[in-house]
Protein backbone atom coordinates (compact mmCIF):
# COMPACT_ATOMS: atom_id res chain seq x y z
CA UNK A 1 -29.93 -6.77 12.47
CA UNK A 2 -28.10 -9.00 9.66
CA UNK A 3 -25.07 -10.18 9.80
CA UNK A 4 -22.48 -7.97 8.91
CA UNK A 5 -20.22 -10.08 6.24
CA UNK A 6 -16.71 -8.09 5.51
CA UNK A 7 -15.26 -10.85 3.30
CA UNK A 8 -16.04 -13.10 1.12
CA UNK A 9 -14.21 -15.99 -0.76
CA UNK A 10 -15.55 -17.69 -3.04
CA UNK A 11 -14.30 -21.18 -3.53
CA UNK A 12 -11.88 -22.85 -0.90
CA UNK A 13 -10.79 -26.59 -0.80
CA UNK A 14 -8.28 -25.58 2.76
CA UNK A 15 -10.93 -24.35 5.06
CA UNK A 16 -12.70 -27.53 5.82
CA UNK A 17 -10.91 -30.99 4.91
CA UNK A 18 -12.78 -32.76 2.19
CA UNK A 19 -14.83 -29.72 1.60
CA UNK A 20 -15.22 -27.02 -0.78
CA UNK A 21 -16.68 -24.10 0.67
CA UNK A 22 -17.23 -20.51 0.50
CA UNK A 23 -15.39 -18.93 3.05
CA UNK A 24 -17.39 -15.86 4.62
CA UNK A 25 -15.30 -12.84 7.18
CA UNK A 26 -16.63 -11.33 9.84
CA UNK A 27 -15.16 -8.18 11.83
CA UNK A 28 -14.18 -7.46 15.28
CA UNK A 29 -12.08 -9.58 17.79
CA UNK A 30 -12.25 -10.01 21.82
CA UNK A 31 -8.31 -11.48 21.16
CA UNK A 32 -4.97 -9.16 19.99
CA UNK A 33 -2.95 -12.31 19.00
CA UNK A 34 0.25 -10.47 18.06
CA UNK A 35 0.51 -13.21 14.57
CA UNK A 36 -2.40 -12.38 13.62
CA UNK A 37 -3.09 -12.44 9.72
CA UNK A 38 -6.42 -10.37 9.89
CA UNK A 39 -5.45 -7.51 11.55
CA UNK A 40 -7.54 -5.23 9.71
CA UNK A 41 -11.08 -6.79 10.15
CA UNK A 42 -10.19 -5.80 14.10
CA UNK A 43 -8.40 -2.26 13.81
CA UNK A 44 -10.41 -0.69 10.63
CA UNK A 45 -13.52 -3.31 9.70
CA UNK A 46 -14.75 0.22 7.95
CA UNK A 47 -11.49 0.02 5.33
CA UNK A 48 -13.94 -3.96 4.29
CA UNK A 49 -16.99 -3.62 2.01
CA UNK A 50 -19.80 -4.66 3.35
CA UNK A 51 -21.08 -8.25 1.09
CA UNK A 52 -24.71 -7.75 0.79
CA UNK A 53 -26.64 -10.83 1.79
CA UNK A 54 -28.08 -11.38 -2.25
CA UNK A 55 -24.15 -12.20 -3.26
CA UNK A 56 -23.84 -14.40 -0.99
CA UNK A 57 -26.90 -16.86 -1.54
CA UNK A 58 -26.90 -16.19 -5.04
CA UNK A 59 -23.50 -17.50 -5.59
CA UNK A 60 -24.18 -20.46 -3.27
CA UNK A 61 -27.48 -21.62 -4.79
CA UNK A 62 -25.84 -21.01 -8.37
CA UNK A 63 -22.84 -23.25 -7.56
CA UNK A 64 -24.96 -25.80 -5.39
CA UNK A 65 -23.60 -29.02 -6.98
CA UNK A 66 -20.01 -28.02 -6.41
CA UNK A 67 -20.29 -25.97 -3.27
CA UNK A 68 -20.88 -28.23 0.52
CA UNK A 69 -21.32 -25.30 2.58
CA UNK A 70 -19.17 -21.99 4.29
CA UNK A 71 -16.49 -21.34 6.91
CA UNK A 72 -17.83 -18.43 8.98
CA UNK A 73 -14.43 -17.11 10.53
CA UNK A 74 -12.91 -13.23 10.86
CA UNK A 75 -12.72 -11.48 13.72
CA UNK A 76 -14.20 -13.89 16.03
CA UNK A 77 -17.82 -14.62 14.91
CA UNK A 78 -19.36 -15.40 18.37
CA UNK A 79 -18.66 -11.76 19.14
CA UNK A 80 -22.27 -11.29 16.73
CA UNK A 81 -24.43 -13.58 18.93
CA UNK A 82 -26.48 -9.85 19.16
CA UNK A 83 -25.82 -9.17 15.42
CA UNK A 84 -27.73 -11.54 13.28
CA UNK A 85 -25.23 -14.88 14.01
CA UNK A 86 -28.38 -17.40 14.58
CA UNK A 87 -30.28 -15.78 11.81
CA UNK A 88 -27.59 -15.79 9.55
CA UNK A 89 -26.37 -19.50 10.20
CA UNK A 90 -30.41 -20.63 9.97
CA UNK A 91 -30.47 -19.12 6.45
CA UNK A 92 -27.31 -21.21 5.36
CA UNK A 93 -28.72 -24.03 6.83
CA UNK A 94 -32.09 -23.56 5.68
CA UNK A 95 -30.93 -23.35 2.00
CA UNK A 96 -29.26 -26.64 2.33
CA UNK A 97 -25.50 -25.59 3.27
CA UNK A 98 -23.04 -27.26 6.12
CA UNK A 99 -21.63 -24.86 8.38
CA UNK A 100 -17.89 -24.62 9.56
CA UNK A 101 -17.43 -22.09 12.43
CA UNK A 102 -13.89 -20.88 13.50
CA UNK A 103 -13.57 -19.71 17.04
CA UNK A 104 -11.24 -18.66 19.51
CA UNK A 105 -13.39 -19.98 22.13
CA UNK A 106 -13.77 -17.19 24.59
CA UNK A 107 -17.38 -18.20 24.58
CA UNK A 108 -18.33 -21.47 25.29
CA UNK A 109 -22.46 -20.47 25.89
CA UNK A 110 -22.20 -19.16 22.03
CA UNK A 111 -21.25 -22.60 20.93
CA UNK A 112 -23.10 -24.51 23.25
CA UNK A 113 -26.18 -22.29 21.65
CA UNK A 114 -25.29 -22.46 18.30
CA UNK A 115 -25.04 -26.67 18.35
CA UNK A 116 -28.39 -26.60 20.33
CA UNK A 117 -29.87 -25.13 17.41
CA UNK A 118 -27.95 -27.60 15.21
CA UNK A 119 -26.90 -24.72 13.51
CA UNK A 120 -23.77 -25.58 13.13
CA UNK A 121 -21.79 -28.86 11.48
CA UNK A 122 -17.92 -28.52 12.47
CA UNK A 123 -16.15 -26.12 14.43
CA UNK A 124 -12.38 -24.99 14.25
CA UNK A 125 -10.99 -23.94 17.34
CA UNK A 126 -8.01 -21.93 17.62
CA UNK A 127 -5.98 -23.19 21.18
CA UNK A 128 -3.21 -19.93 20.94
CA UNK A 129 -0.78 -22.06 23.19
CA UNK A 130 -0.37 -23.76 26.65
CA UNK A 131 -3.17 -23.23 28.77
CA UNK A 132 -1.58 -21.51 31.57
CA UNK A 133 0.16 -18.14 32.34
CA UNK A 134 1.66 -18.46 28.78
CA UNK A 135 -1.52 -18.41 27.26
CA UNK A 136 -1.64 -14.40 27.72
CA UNK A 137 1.50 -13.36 25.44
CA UNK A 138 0.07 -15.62 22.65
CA UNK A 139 -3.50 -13.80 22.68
CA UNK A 140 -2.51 -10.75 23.35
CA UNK A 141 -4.84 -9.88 25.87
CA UNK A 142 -5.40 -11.10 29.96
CA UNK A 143 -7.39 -14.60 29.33
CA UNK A 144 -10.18 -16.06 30.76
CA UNK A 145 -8.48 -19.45 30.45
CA UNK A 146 -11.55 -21.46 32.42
CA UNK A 147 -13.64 -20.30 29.63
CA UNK A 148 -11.52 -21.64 27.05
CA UNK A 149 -10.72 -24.66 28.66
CA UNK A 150 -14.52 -24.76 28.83
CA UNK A 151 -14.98 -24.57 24.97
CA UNK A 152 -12.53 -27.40 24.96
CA UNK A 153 -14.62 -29.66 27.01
CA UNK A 154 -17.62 -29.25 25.41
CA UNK A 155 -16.37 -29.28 22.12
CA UNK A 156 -14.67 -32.79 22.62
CA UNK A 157 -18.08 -33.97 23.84
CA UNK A 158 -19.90 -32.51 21.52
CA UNK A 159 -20.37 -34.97 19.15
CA UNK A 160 -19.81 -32.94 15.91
CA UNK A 161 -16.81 -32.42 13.78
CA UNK A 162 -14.14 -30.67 15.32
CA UNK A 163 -10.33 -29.31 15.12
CA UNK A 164 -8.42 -27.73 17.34
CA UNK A 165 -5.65 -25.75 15.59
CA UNK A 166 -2.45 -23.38 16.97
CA UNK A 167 -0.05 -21.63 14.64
CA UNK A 168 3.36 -22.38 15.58
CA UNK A 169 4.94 -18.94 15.61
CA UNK A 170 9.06 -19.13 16.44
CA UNK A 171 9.83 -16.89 19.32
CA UNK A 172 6.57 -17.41 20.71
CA UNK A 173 5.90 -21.53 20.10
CA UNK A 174 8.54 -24.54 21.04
CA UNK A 175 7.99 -28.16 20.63
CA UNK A 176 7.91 -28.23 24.66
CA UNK A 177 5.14 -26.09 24.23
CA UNK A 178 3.29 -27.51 21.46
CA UNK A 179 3.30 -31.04 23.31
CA UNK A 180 2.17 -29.18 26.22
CA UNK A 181 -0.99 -28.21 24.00
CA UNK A 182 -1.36 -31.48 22.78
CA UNK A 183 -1.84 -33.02 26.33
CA UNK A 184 -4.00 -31.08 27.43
CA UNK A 185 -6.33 -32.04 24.86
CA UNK A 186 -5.26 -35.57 24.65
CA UNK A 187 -7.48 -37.76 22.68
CA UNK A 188 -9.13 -35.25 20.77
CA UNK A 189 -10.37 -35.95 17.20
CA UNK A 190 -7.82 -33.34 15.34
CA UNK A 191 -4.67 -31.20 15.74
CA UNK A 192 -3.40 -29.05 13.56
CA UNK A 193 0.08 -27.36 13.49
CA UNK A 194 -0.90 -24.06 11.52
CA UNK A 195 2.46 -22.65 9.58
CA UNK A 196 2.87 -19.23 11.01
CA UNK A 197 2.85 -16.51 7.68
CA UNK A 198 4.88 -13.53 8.78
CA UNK A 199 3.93 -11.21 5.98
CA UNK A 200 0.71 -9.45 7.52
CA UNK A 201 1.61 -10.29 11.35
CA UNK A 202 0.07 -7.74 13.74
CA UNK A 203 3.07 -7.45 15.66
CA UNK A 204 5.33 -5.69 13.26
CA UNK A 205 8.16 -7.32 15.18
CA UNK A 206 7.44 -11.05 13.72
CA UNK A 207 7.26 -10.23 10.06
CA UNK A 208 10.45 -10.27 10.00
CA UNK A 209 10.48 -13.76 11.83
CA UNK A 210 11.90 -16.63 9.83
CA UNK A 211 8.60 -19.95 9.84
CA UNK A 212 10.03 -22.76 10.96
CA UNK A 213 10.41 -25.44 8.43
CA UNK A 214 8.10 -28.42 7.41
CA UNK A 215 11.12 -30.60 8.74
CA UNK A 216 10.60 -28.62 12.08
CA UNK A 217 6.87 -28.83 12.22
CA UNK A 218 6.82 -32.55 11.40
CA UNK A 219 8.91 -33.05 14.47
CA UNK A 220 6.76 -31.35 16.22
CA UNK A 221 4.04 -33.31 14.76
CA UNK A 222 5.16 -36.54 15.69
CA UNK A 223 5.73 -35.36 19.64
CA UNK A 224 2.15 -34.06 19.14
CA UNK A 225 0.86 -37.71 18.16
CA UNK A 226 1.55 -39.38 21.36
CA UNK A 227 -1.03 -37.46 22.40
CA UNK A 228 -3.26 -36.62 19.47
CA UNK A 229 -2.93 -39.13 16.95
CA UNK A 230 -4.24 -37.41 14.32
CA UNK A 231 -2.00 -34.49 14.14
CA UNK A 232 -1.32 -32.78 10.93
CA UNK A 233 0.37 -29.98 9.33
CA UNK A 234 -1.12 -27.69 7.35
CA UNK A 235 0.43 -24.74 5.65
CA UNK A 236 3.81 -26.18 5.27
C-alpha cells in the first residue's frame, strides 16, 4: 500500500534549517494536543486530496538543483509504519533526496527502524511539555511517557541530526516549565521554542489566547540555554 500523502508544499526554507525542502502531510494522529494547527488531517483526512505519487517526484526531480530533500510531518507519520512509510522514504532516498521526519515520538521502534535502514537524515521531535503528570493536558490524551522518554534517548544517541521542539502555548506553558523541558534533555544538540499560532487551535478555547511575545520567549530562551545551549526561537 503507498503512502497516503494529504499535503503537499512545495518549497520551504523553515522546515529544516539550512534547507529547502518540499514539505509532504500525512493524516491521522495517536496525540489530541489541544494547540494543535492540523486539526483536520486527524478529524476529516477525507476533506485532503489525496497527492498522487507522480506530483511528487516529478516536481522534486524537476527542481533537483534547488530542492535538498522533504519534511515528512502531518498527523504523526510513524502511525504508517503498515502503510507504505519504508517504501515511501526508500523512494526519496533512492532518487537522491535527504529526509526530515517530524514525530511526536510515541514510537521509538519506528525510529529506531527507520535510522536502521538509514532511511532517514534528521528528525524533529515534538517534546509537548514536562515529562511527568503534566505531560497529559499538553497531548491531549493519557501518555505513555517511558516511550517518549525512550525516543529521547535514542534520538540523542543516535548520531543523526536532530531537534527537539515544544510550542510554548500561554495557559498551558511557563518558563518553570519550559526549563523543566530543557533539563530533562540537557545537552542535547537543539531546542526550539515554537511560537504558539492561535488561529486554527484545536481547542476552540485558545484561539482566542493572546502568544506570548518574542521578548517573552527570549527569556525563556535564555533559562533554556543553561541547559541546552543551542536554544532558539522560531516563529517569533
Amino acid at each position: 500500500m503507498p503512502l497516503d500523502i494529504k499535503g503537499f508544499s512545495k518549497t520551504s526554507f523553515l522546515d529544516w534549517d539550512g534547507k529547502v525542502v518540499s514539505t509532504l502531510y500525512v493524516a491521522g494522529c495517536n496525540f489530541r494536543c489541544p494547540f494543535c494547527h492540523n486539526a483536520s488531517l486527524i478529524e476529516e483526512p477525507q476533506s485532503h486530496e489525496s497527492i498522487p505519487l507522480n506530483k511528487i517526484e516529478s516536481f522534486l526531480l524537476e527542481h533537483k538543483d534547488f530542492i535538498d530533500g522533504i519534511c515528512l510531518t502531518g498527523g504523526e507519520p510513524c502511525l504508517h509504519v503498515n502503510n507504505g512509510l519504508s517504501d515511501f522514504l526508500r523512494y526519496i532516498k533512492g532518487m537522491g533526496f535527504q529526509v526530515k521526519l517530524d514525530s511526536n515520538g510515541a514510537n521509538p521502534g519506528c525510529l529506531k527502524d527507520l535510522h536502521g535502514e538509514k532511511l532517514i537524515d534528521y528528525i524533529a521531535m515534538d517534546i509537548k511539555g514536562p515529562l511527568d503528570e503534566r505531560y497529559n493536558k499538553l497531548a491531549g490524551i493519557k501518555s505513555d511517557l517511558a516511550r517518549v522518554k525512550q525516543s529521547i534517548e535514542f534520538i540523542m544517541s543516535s548520531g543523526i541530526g536532530y531537534e527537539f521542539r515544544t510550542t510554548v502555548v500561554p495557559t498551558l506553558l511557563s518558563a518553570e516549565d519550559v526549563v523543566d523541558i530543557a533539563k530533562h534533555i540537557s545537552g542535547a544538540r537543539k531546542f526550539v521554542l515554537q511560537q504558539f499560532v492561535p488561529k486554527h487551535a484545536w481547542a476552540v478555547s485558545l484561539r482566542e489566547v493572546k502568544p506570548y511575545t518574542r521578548e517573552q520567549l527570549n527569556e525563556m530562551k535564555d533559562l533554556a540555554k543553561q541547559h541546552v545551549p543551542n536554544t532558539v526561537v522560531r516563529g517569533a
